[in-house]
Protein backbone atom coordinates (compact mmCIF):
# COMPACT_ATOMS: atom_id res chain seq x y z
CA UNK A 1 97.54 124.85 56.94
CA UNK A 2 94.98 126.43 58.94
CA UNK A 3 92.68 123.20 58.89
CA UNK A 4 95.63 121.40 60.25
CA UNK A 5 96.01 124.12 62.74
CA UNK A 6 92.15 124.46 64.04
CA UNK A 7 92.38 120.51 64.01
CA UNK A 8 95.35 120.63 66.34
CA UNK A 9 93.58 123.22 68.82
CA UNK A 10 90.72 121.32 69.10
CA UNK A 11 92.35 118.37 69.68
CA UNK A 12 94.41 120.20 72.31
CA UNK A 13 90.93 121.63 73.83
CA UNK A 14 89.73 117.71 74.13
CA UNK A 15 92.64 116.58 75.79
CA UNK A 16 92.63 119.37 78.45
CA UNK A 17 88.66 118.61 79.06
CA UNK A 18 88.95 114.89 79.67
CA UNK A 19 92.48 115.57 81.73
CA UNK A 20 90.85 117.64 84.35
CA UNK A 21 87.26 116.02 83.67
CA UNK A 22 89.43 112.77 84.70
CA UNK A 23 91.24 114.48 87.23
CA UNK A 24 87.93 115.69 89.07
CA UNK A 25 85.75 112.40 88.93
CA UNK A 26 89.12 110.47 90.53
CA UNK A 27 88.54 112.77 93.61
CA UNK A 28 85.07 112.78 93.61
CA UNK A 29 85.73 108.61 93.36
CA UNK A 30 87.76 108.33 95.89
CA UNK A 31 84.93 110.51 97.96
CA UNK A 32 82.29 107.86 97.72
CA UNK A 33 84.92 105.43 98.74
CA UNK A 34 85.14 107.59 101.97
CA UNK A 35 80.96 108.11 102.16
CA UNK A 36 80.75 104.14 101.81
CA UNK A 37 82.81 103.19 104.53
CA UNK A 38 84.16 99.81 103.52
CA UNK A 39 87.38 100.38 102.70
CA UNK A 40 89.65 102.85 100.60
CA UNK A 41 92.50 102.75 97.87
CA UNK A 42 95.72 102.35 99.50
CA UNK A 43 97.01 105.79 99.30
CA UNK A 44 93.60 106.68 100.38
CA UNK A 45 93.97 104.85 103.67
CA UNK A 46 97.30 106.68 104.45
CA UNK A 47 94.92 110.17 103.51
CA UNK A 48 92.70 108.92 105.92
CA UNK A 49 94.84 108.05 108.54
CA UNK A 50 96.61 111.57 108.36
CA UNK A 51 93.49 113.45 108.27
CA UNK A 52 92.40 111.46 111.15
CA UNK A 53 95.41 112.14 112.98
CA UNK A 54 95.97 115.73 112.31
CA UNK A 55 92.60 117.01 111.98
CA UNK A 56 93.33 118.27 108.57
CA UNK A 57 90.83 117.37 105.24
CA UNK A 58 91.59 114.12 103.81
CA UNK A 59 91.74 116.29 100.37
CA UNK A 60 94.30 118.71 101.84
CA UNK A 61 96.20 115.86 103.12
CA UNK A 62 96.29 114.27 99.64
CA UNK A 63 97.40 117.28 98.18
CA UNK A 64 100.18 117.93 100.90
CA UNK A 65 101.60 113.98 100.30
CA UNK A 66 101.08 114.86 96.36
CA UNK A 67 103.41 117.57 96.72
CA UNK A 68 105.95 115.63 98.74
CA UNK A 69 106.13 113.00 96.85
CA UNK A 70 106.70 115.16 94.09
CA UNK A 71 109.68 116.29 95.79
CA UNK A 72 111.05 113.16 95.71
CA UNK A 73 110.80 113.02 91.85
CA UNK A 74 114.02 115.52 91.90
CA UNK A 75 116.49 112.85 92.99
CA UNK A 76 115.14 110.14 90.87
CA UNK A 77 115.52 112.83 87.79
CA UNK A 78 111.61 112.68 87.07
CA UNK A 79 110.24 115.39 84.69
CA UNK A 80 106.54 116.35 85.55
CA UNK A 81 103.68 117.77 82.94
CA UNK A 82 101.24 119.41 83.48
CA UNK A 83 98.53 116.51 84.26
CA UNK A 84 101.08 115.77 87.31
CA UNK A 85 100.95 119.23 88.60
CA UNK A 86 97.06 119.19 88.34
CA UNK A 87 96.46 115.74 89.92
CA UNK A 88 98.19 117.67 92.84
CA UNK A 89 95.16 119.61 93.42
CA UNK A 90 92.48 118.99 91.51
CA UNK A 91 92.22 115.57 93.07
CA UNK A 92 92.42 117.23 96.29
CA UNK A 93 90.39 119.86 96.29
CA UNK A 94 87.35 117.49 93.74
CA UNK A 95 87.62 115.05 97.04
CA UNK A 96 87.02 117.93 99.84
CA UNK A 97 83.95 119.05 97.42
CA UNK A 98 82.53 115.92 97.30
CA UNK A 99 82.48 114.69 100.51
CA UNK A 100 80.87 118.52 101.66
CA UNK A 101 77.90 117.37 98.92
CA UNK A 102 77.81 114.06 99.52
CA UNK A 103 76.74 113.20 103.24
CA UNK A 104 77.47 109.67 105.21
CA UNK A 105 75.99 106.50 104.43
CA UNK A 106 73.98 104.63 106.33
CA UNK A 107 72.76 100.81 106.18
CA UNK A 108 75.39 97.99 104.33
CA UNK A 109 72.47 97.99 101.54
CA UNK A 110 73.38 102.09 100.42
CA UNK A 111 76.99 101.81 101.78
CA UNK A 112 77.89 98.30 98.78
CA UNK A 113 76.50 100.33 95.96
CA UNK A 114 78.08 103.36 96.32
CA UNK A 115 81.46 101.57 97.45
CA UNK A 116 80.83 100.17 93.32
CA UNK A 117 79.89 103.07 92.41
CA UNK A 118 83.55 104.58 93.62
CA UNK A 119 85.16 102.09 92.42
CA UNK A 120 83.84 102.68 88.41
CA UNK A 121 84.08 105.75 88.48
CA UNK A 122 87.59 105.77 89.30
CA UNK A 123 88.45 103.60 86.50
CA UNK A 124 86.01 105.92 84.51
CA UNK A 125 88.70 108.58 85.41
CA UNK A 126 91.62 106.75 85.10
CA UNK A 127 90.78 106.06 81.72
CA UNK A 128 89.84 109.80 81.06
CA UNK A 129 92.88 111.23 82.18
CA UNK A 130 95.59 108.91 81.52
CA UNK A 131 94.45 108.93 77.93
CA UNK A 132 94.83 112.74 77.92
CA UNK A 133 98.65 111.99 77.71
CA UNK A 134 99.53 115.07 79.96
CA UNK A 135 102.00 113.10 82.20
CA UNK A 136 101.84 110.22 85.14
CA UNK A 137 100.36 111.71 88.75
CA UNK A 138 103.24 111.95 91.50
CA UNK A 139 102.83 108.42 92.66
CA UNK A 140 102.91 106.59 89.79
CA UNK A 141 105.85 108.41 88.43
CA UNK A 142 107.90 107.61 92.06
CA UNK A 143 106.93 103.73 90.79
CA UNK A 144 108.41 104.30 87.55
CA UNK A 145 111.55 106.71 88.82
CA UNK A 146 112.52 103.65 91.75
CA UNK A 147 111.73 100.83 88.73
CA UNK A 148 114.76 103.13 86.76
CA UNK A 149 117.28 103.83 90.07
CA UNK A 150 117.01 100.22 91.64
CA UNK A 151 116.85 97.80 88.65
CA UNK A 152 113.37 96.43 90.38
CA UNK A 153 110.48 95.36 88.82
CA UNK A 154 107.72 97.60 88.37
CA UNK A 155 105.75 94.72 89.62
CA UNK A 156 107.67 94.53 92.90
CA UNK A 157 108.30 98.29 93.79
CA UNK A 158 104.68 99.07 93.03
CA UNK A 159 103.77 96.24 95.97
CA UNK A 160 106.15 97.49 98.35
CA UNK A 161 105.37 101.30 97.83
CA UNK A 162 101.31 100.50 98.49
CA UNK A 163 101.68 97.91 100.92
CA UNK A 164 103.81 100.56 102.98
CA UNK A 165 101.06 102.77 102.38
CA UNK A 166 98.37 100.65 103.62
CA UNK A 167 100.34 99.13 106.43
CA UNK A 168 101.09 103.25 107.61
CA UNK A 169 98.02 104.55 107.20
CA UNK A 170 95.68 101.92 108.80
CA UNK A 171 98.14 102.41 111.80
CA UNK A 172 97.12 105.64 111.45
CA UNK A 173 93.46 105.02 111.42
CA UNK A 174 92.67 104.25 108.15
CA UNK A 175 90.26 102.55 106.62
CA UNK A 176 90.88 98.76 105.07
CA UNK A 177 88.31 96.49 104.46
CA UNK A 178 86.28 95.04 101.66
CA UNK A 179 86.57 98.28 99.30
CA UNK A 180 90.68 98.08 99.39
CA UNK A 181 90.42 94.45 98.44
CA UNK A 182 87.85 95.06 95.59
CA UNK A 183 89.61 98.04 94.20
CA UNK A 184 93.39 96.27 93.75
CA UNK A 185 91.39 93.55 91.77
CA UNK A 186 89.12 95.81 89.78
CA UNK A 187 91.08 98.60 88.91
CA UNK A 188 93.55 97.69 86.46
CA UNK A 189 90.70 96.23 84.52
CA UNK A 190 88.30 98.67 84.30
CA UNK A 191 91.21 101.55 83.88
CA UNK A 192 92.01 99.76 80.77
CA UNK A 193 88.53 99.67 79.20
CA UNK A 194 88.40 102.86 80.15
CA UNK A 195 91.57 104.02 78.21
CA UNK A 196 91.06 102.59 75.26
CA UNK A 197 87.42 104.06 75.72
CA UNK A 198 88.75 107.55 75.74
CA UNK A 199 91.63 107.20 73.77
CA UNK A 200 91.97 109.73 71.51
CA UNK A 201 93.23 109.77 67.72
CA UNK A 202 96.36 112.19 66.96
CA UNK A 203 95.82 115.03 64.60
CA UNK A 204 96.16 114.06 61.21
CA UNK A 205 95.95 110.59 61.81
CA UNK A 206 94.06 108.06 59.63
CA UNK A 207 90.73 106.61 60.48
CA UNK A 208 90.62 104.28 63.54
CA UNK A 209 94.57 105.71 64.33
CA UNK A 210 94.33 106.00 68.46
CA UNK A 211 97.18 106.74 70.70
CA UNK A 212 95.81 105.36 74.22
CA UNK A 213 98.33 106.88 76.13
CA UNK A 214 101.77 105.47 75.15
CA UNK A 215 101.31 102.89 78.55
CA UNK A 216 103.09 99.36 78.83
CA UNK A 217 100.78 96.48 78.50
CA UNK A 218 98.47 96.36 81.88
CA UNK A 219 100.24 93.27 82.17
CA UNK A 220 102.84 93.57 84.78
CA UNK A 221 106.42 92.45 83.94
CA UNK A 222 107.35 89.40 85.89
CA UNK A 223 109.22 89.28 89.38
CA UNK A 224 112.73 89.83 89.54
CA UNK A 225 112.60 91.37 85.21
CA UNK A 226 114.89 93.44 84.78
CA UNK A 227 113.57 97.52 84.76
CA UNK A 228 111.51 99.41 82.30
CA UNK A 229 111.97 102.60 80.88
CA UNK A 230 109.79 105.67 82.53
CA UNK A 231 106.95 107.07 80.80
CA UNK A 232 108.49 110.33 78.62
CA UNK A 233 106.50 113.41 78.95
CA UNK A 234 102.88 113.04 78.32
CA UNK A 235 102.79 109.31 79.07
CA UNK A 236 101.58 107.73 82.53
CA UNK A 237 101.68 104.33 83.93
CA UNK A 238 98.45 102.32 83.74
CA UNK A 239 97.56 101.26 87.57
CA UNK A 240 98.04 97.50 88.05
């Protein structure tokens, strides 16, 4: 009994570590994506375009649209854990710490390799902190509460949330370019190399037993299917 116990804290301990080791290096990502200058993830280019427009951090500003968008999780009956609290702010505040470490880029040969570098690394994360099964980040779990309320695809509400996103924030200011392009094809990808990289076995499981995170296949469901259930607590979406 206490074997099975200690076994079960330290699996606990591992999960926590890669959920806000994940969690961290996603900000920090999405940092060098800033530093390189060619181009952000699409709800980094509404960050940017906010920050530029109100003069506030683009960290602070993804923590402020974190929080509102977790608002809107209360109509569509969404239940957070505790890796969607976190993502709040530790993505936030890992961004704002990077970027006052990591100073501007200069010359297309620096700014390409540390665009790459951004965009790894946030697979690298993705991976990490998905597979800690503490629950889906705010954005991912308004995909997944509008896939339940409107019968939509997951597919089809995931494009028109993030091409809103871009669209709004390069009005803002934001950046698109290369990078944006580069990350929608890379990401889903690498974030599932990643996962089953870091996916971790459950306590008392056999040898080789892995729960990646409980996540649909990466493969999207067609257009126009019909809509799939939410993640339950402790499960996240895989991005696509």
């Amino acid at each position: 009994m206490a074997r099975t116990t200690g076994r079960s804290t330290t699996h606990l301990t591992r999960r926590l570590v890669q959920l806000y080791v994940g969690l961290t290096l996603y900000g920090a990502s999405s940092a060098l994506l800033v530093r390189a200058g060619l181009g952000l993830e699409p709800w980094g280019v509404l960050h940017q375009g906010l920050a530029e427009l109100t003069g506030i951090s683009i960290g602070v500003v993804s923590i402020v649209i974190g929080a509102v968008v977790l608002l809107l999780w209360i109509p569509l009956r969404q239940r957070p854990g505790l890796g969607t609290v976190s993502n709040v702010f530790v993505v936030g505040l890992a961004m704002d710490g990077t970027l006052a470490v990591v100073g501007d880029v200069e010359g297309l040969g620096f700014r390409v390799p540390v665009m790459v570098l951004g965009i790894v690394l946030n697979g690298v994360a993705t991976g990490l902190y998905i597979a800690a099964r503490f629950g889906p980040g705010p954005r991912d779990g308004l995909m997944t509460g509008l896939n339940r309320v409107t019968g939509r695809s997951i597919r089809l509400v995931r494009t028109a949330i993030e091409v809103a996103v871009v669209v709004t924030g390069f009005l803002l200011g934001g950046s698109l370019g290369a990078g944006t392009v580069l990350y929608a094809l890379a990401i889903g990808p690498l974030a599932q190399f990643f996962l089953r990289m870091f996916a971790l076995p459950e306590p008392g499981a056999g040898p080789g037993v892995t729960v990646a995170s409980g996540l649909p296949s990466t493969t999207a469901p067609p257009a126009g299917s019909g809509p799939v259930a939410g993640p339950a607590s402790g499960q996240a979406i895989l991005p696509q």
